[in-house]
C-alpha atoms as a PDB file:
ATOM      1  CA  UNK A   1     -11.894 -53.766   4.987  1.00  0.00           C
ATOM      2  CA  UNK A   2      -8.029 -54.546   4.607  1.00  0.00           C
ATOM      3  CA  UNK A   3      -6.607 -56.118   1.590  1.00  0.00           C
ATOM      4  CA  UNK A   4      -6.261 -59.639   3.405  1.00  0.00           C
ATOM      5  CA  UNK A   5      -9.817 -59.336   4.402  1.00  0.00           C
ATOM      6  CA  UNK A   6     -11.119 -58.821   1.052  1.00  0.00           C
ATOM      7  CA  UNK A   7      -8.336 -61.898  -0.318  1.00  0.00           C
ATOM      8  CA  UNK A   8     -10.188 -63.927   2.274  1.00  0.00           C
ATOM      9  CA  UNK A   9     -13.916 -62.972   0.738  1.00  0.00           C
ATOM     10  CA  UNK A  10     -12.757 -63.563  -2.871  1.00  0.00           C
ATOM     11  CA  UNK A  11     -11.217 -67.110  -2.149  1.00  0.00           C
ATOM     12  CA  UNK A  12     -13.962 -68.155  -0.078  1.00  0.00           C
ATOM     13  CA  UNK A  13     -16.525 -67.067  -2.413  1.00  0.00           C
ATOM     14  CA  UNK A  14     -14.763 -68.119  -5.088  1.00  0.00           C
ATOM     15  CA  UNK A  15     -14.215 -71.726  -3.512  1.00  0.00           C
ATOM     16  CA  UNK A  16     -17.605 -72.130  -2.956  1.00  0.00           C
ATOM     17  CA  UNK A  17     -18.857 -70.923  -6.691  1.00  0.00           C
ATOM     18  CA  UNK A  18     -16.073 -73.726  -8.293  1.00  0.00           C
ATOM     19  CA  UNK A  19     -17.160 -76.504  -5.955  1.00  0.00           C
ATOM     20  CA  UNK A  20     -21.096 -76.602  -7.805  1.00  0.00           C
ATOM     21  CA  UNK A  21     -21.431 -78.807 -10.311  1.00  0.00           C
ATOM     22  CA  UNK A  22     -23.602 -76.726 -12.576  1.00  0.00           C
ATOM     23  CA  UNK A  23     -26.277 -79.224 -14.256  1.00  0.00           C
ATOM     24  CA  UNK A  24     -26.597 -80.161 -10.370  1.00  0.00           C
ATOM     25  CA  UNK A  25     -28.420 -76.763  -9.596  1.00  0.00           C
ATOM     26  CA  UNK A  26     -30.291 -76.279 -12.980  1.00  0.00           C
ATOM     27  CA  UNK A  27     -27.770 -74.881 -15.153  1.00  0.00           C
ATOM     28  CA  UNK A  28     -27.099 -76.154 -18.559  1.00  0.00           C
ATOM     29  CA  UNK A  29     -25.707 -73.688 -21.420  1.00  0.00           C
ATOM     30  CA  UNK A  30     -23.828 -76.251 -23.260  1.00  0.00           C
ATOM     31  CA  UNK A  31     -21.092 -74.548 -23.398  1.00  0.00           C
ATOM     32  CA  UNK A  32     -17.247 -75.270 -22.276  1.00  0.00           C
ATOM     33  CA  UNK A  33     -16.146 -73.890 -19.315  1.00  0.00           C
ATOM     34  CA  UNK A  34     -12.328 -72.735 -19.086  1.00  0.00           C
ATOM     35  CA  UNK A  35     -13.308 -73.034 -14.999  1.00  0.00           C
ATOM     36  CA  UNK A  36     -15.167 -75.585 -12.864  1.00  0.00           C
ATOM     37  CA  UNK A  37     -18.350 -74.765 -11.200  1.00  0.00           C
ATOM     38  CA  UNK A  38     -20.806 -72.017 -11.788  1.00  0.00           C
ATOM     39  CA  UNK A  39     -19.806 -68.683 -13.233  1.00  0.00           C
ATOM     40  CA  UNK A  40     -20.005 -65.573 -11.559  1.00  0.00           C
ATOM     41  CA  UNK A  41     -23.117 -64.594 -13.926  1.00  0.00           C
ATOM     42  CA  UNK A  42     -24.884 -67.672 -12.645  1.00  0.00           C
ATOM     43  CA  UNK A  43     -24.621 -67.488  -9.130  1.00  0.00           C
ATOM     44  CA  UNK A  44     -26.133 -63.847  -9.670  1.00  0.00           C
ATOM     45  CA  UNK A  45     -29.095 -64.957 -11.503  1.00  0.00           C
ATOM     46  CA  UNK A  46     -29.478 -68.191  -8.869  1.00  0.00           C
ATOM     47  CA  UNK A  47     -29.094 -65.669  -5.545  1.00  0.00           C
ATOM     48  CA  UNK A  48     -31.375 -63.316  -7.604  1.00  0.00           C
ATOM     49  CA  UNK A  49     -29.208 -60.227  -7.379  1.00  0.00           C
ATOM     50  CA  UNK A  50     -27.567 -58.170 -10.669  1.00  0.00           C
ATOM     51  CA  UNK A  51     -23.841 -59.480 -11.843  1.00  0.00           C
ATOM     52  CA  UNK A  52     -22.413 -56.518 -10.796  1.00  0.00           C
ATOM     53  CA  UNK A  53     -23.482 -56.684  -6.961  1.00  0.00           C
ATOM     54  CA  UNK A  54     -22.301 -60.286  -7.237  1.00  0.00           C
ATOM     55  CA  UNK A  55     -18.874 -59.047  -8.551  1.00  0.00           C
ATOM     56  CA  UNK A  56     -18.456 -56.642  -6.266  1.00  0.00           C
ATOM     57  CA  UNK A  57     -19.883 -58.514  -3.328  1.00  0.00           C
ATOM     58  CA  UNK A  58     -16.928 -61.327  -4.815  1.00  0.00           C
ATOM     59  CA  UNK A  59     -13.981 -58.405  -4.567  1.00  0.00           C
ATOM     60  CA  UNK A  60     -14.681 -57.272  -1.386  1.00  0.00           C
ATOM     61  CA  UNK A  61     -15.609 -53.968  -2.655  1.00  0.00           C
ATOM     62  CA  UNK A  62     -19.019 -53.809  -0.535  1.00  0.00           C
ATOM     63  CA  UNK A  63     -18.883 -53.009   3.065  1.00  0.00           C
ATOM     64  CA  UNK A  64     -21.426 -54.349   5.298  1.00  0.00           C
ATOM     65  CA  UNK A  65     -23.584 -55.769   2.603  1.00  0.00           C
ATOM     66  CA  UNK A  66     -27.276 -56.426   3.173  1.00  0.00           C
ATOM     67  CA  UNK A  67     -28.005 -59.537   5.055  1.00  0.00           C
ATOM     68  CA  UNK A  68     -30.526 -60.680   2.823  1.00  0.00           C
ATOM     69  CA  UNK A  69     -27.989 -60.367  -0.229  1.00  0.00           C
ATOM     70  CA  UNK A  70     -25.490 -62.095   1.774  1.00  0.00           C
ATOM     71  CA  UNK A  71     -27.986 -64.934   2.587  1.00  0.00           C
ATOM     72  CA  UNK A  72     -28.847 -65.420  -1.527  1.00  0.00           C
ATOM     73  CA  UNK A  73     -25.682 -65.590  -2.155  1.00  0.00           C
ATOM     74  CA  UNK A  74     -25.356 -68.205   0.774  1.00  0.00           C
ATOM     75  CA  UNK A  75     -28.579 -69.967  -0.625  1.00  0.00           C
ATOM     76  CA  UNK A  76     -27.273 -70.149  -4.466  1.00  0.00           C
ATOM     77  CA  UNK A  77     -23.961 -70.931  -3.381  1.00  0.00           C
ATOM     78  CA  UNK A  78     -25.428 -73.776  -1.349  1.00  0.00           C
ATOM     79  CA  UNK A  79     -23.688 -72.910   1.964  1.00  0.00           C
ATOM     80  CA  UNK A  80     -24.080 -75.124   5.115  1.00  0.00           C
ATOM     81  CA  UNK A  81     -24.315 -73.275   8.441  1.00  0.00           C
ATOM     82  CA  UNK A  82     -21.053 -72.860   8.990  1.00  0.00           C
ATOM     83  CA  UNK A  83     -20.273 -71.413   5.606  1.00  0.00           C
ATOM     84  CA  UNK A  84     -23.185 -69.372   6.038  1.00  0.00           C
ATOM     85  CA  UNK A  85     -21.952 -67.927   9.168  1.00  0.00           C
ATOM     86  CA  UNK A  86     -18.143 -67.206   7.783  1.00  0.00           C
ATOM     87  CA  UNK A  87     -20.272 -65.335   4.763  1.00  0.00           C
ATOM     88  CA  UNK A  88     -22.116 -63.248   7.400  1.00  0.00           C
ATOM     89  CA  UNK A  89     -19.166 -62.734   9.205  1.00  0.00           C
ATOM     90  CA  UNK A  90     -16.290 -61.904   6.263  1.00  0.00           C
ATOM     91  CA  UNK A  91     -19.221 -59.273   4.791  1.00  0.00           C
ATOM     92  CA  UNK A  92     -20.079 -57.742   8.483  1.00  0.00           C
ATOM     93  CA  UNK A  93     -23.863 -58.036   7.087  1.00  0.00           C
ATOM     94  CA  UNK A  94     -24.239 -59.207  10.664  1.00  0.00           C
ATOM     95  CA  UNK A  95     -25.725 -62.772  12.254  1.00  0.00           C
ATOM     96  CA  UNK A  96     -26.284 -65.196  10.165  1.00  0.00           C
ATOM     97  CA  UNK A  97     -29.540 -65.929  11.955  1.00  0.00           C
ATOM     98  CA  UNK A  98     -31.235 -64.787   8.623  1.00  0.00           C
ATOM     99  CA  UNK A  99     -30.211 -68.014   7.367  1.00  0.00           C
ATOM    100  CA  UNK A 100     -33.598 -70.466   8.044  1.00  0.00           C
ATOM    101  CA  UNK A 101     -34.493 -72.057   4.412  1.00  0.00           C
ATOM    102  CA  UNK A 102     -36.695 -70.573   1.743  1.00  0.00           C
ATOM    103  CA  UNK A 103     -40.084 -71.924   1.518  1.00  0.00           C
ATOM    104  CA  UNK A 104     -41.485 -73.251  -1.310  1.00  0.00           C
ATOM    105  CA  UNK A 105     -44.156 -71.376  -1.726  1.00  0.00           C
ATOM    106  CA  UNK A 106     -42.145 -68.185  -1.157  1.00  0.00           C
ATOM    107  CA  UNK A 107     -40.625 -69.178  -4.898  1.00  0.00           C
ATOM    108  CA  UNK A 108     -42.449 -68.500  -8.106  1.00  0.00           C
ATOM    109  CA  UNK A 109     -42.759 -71.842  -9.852  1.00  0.00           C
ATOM    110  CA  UNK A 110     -41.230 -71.241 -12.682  1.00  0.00           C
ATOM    111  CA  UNK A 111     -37.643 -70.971 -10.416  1.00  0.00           C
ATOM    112  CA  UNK A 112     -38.187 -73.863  -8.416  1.00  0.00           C
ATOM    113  CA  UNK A 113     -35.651 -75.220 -10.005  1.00  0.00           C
ATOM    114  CA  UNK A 114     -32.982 -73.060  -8.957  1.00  0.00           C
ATOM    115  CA  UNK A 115     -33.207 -74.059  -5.856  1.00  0.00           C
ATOM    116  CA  UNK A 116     -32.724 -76.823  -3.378  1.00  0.00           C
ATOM    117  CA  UNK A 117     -35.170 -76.943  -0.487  1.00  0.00           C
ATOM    118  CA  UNK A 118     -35.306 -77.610   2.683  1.00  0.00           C
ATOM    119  CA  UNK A 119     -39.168 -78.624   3.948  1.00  0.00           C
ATOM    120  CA  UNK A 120     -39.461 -76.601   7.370  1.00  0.00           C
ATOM    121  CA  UNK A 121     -40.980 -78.194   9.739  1.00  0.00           C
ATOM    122  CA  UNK A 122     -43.506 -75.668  11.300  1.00  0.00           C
ATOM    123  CA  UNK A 123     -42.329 -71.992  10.923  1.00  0.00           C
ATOM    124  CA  UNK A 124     -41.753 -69.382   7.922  1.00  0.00           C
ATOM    125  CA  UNK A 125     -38.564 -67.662   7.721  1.00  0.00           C
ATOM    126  CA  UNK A 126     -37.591 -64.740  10.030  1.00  0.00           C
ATOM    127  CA  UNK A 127     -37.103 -61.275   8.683  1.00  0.00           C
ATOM    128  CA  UNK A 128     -34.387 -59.558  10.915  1.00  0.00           C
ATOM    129  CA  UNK A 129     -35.624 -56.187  12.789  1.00  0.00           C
ATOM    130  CA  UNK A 130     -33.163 -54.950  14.136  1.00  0.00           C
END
């Protein structure tokens, strides 16, 4: 991955973690932020992965990251499609067909509030095979 490919993760990623308003997806530590949005430490905790990953997912410094990382971090981060496919696409985790919405019974309860769902209408998420 080149440097401007890895400038072009960080700002999108980065972007996307200042645009949340944090009390609008659960978080509220009281205290004052010297940047908008959601800190890196919070998007980790929301996409369910460690801080480092996150980080390092952030920098650019993982090559062809797993698409179900890529897709919590698309979930937390509250991508729509076509964010979710540049995601996909900047981390070479492959399609972004992983991308169907969590269902709510796939969540323990006590994180329901970490997330925003979607009701499917008929189907469960696919798991990629190949």
């Amino acid at each position: 991955m080149g440097i401007d490919q890895r400038q072009e993760q960080r700002d999108f990623l980065v972007s996307r973690r200042w645009r949340l308003d944090p009390a609008e997806v659960g978080v509220t530590d009281g205290t004052a932020r010297r940047e908008p949005g959601l800190r890196r430490g919070e998007v980790a905790a929301l996409a369910g992965l460690s801080v480092e990953y996150d980080s390092r997912l952030e920098r650019g410094a993982i090559v062809n990251a797993s698409a179900l990382a890529v897709e919590s971090v698309a979930r937390a981060l509250q991508l729509d499609d076509a964010g979710r496919a540049d995601l996909h696409r900047m981390v070479g985790s492959g399609s972004a067909a992983f991308g169907r919405p969590m269902l709510r019974s796939s969540i323990r309860p006590a994180n329901f509030a970490r997330y925003q769902f979607l009701e499917p209408s008929a189907t469960s998420p696919r798991i990629r095979t190949s």
